[in-house]
Protein backbone atom coordinates (compact mmCIF):
# COMPACT_ATOMS: atom_id res chain seq x y z
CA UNK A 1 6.05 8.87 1.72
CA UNK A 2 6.74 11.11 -1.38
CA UNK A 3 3.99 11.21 -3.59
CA UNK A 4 3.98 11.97 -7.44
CA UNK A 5 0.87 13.62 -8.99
CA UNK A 6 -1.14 10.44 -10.41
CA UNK A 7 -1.65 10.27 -13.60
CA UNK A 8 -5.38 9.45 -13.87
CA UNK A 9 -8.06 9.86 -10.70
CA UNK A 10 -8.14 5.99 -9.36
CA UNK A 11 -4.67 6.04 -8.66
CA UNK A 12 -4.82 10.25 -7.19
CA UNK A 13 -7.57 8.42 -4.65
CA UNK A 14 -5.42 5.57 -3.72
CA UNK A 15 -2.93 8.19 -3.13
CA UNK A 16 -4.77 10.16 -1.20
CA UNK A 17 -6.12 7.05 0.83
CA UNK A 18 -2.71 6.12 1.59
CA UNK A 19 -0.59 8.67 1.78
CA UNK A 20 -0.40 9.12 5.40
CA UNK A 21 0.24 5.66 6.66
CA UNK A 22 4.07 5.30 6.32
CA UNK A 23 3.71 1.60 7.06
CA UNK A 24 1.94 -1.44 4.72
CA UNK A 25 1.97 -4.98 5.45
CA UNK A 26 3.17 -6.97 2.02
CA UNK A 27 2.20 -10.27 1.68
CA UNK A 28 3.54 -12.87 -0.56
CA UNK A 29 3.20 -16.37 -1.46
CA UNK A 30 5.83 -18.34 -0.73
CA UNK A 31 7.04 -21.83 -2.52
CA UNK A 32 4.79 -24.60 -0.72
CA UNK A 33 2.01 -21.93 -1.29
CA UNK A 34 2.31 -20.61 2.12
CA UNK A 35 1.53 -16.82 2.42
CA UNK A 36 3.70 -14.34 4.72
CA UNK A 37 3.14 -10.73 5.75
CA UNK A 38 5.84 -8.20 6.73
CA UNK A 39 5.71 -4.77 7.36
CA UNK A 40 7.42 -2.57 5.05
CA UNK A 41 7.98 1.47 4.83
CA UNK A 42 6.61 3.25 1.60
CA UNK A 43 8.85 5.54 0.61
CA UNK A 44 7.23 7.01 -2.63
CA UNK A 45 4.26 6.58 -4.86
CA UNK A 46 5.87 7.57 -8.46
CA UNK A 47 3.76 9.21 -11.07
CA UNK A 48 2.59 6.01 -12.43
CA UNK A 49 1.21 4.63 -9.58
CA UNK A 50 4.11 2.73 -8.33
CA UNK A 51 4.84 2.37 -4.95
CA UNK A 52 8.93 2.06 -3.81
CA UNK A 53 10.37 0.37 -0.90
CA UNK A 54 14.16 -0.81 0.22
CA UNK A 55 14.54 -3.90 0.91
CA UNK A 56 17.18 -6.89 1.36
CA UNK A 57 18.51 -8.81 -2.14
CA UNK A 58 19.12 -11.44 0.14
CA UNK A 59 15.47 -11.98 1.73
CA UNK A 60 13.30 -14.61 0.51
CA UNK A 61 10.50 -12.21 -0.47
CA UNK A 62 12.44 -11.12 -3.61
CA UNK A 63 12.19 -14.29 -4.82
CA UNK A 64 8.35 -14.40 -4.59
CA UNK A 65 6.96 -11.46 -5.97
CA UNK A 66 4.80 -12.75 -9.15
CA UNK A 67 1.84 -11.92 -7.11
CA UNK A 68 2.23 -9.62 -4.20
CA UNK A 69 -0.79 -7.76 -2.14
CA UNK A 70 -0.46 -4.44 0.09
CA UNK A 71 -2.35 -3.63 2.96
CA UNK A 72 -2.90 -0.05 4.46
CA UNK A 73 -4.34 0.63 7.84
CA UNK A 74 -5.40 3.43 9.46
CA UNK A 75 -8.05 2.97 12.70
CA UNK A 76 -7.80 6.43 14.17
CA UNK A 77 -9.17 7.31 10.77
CA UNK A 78 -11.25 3.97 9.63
CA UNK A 79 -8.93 3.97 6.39
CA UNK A 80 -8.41 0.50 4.93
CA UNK A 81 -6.95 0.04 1.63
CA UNK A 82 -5.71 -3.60 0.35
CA UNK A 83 -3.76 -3.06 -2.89
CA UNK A 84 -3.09 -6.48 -5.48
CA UNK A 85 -0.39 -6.61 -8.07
CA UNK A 86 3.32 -7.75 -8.79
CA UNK A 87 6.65 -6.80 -7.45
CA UNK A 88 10.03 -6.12 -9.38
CA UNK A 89 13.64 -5.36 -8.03
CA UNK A 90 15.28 -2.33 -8.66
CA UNK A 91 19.09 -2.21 -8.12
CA UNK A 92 19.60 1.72 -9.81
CA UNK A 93 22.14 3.35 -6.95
CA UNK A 94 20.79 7.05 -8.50
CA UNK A 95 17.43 5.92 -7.12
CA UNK A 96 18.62 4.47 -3.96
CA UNK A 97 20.36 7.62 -2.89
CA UNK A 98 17.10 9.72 -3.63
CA UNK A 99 15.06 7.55 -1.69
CA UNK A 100 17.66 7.17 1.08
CA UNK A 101 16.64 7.87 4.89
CA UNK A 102 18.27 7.45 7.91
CA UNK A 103 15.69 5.82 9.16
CA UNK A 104 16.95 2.60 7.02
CA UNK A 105 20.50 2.75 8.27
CA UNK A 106 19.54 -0.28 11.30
CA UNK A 107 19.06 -2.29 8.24
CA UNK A 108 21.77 -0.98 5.89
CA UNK A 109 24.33 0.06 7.75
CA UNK A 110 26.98 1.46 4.60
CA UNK A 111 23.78 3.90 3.72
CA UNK A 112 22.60 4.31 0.06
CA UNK A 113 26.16 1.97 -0.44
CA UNK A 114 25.05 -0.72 1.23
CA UNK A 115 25.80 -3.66 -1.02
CA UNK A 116 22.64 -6.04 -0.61
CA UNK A 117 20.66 -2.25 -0.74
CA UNK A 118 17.75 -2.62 -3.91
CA UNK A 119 14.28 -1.33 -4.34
CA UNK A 120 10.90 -3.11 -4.01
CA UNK A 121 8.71 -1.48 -7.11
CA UNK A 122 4.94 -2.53 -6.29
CA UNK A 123 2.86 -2.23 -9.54
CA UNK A 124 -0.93 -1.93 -8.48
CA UNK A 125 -3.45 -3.62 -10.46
CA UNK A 126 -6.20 -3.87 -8.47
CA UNK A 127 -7.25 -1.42 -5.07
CA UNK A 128 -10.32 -2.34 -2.66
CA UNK A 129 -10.44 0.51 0.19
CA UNK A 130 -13.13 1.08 3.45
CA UNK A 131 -12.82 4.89 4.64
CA UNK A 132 -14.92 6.11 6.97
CA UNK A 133 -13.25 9.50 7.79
CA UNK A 134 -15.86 10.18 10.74
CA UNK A 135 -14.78 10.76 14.46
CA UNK A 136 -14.10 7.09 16.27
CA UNK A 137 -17.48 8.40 18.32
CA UNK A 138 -19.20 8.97 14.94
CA UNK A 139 -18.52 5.65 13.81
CA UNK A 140 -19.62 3.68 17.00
CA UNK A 141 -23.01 5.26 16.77
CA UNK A 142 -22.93 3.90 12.91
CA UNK A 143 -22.11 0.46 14.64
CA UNK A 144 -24.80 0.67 16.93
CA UNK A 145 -27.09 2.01 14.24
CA UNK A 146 -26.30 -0.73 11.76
CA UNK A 147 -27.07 -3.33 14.68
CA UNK A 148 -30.25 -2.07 15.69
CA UNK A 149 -31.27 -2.18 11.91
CA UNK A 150 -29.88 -5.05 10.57
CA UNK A 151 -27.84 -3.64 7.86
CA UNK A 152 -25.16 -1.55 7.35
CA UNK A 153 -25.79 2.30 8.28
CA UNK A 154 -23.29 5.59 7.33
CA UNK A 155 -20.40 3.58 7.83
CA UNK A 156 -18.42 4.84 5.17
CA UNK A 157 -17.44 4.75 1.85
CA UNK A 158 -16.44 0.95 0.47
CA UNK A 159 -14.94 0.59 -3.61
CA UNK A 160 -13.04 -0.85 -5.67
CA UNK A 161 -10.46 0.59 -8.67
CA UNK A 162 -9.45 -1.89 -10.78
CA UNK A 163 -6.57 -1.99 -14.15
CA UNK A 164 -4.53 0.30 -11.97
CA UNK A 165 -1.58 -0.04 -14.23
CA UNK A 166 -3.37 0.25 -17.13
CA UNK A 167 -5.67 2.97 -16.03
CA UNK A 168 -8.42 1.50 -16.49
CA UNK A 169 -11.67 1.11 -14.88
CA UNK A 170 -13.30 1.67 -11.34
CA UNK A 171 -16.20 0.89 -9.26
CA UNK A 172 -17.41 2.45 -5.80
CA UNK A 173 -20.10 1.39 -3.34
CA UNK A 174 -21.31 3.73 -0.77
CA UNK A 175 -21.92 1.74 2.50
């Protein structure tokens, strides 16, 4: 994923958090209320926090994206990051092109041309993220730990940034 510097810190950590899983799972909510997940590529975080994906004009998730949630994963590295806000379609061909990969050409066979080609533009409001960037060995003794006390012990870091798109506020939690 491309990433943009960020223009205040709670959006440069989600970055940071994020940038090196290339896939998210985006949930929606559908008409009868239903929610459904599908995986979906990042390609880049823009300066405002925005996150950018291709997708199909004719799949149903365009038509649902009022309220829209991201979720990051990362187990090799404990990252978690669950991301809430709204999505919006893009259809500008200048920003297709510089987003363009091959790796989308299964899906849109005509390239950057492909005629039901648009962008996905995530707007983050809210973040909620669980790193614990210790060894997998590291964090099974924390397990083990945290069982034989009764509580949670060094398993990480656990917060919250919220008003993404306004740049507002944040709040952390070490765990």
């Amino acid at each position: 994923m491309k990433t943009e510097t960020q223009a205040n810190a709670n959006l440069a950590h989600v970055a940071k958090l994020i940038d090196d899983i290339p896939i998210a799972m985006l949930a929606t909510v559908e008409a009868d209320g239903a929610l459904a997940s599908r995986p979906m590529a990042a390609l880049e975080m823009d300066a405002s926090g925005a996150l950018w994906f291709f997708t199909d004009l004719r799949s149903s998730k365009v038509e649902h994206l009022r309220v829209v949630n991201l979720s990051f994963t990362d187990m090799a590295h404990g990252t978690y990051v669950s991301l809430s806000g709204r999505g919006e379609i893009d259809t500008d061909r200048g920003h297709i092109a510089s987003l363009w990969t091959a790796f989308a050409k299964p899906w849109f066979p005509d390239g950057p041309d492909s005629p039901n080609l648009a962008l996905l533009k995530f707007i983050p409001d809210a973040a909620d993220y669980w790193d614990a960037p210790n060894s997998k060995m590291v964090r099974l003794f924390g397990v083990i730990a945290s069982m034989v006390a009764g509580k949670p012990i060094a398993m990480g870091e656990h917060g919250s940034h919220t008003g993404l798109s306004s740049g507002a506020s944040s709040t952390g939690v070490q765990s």
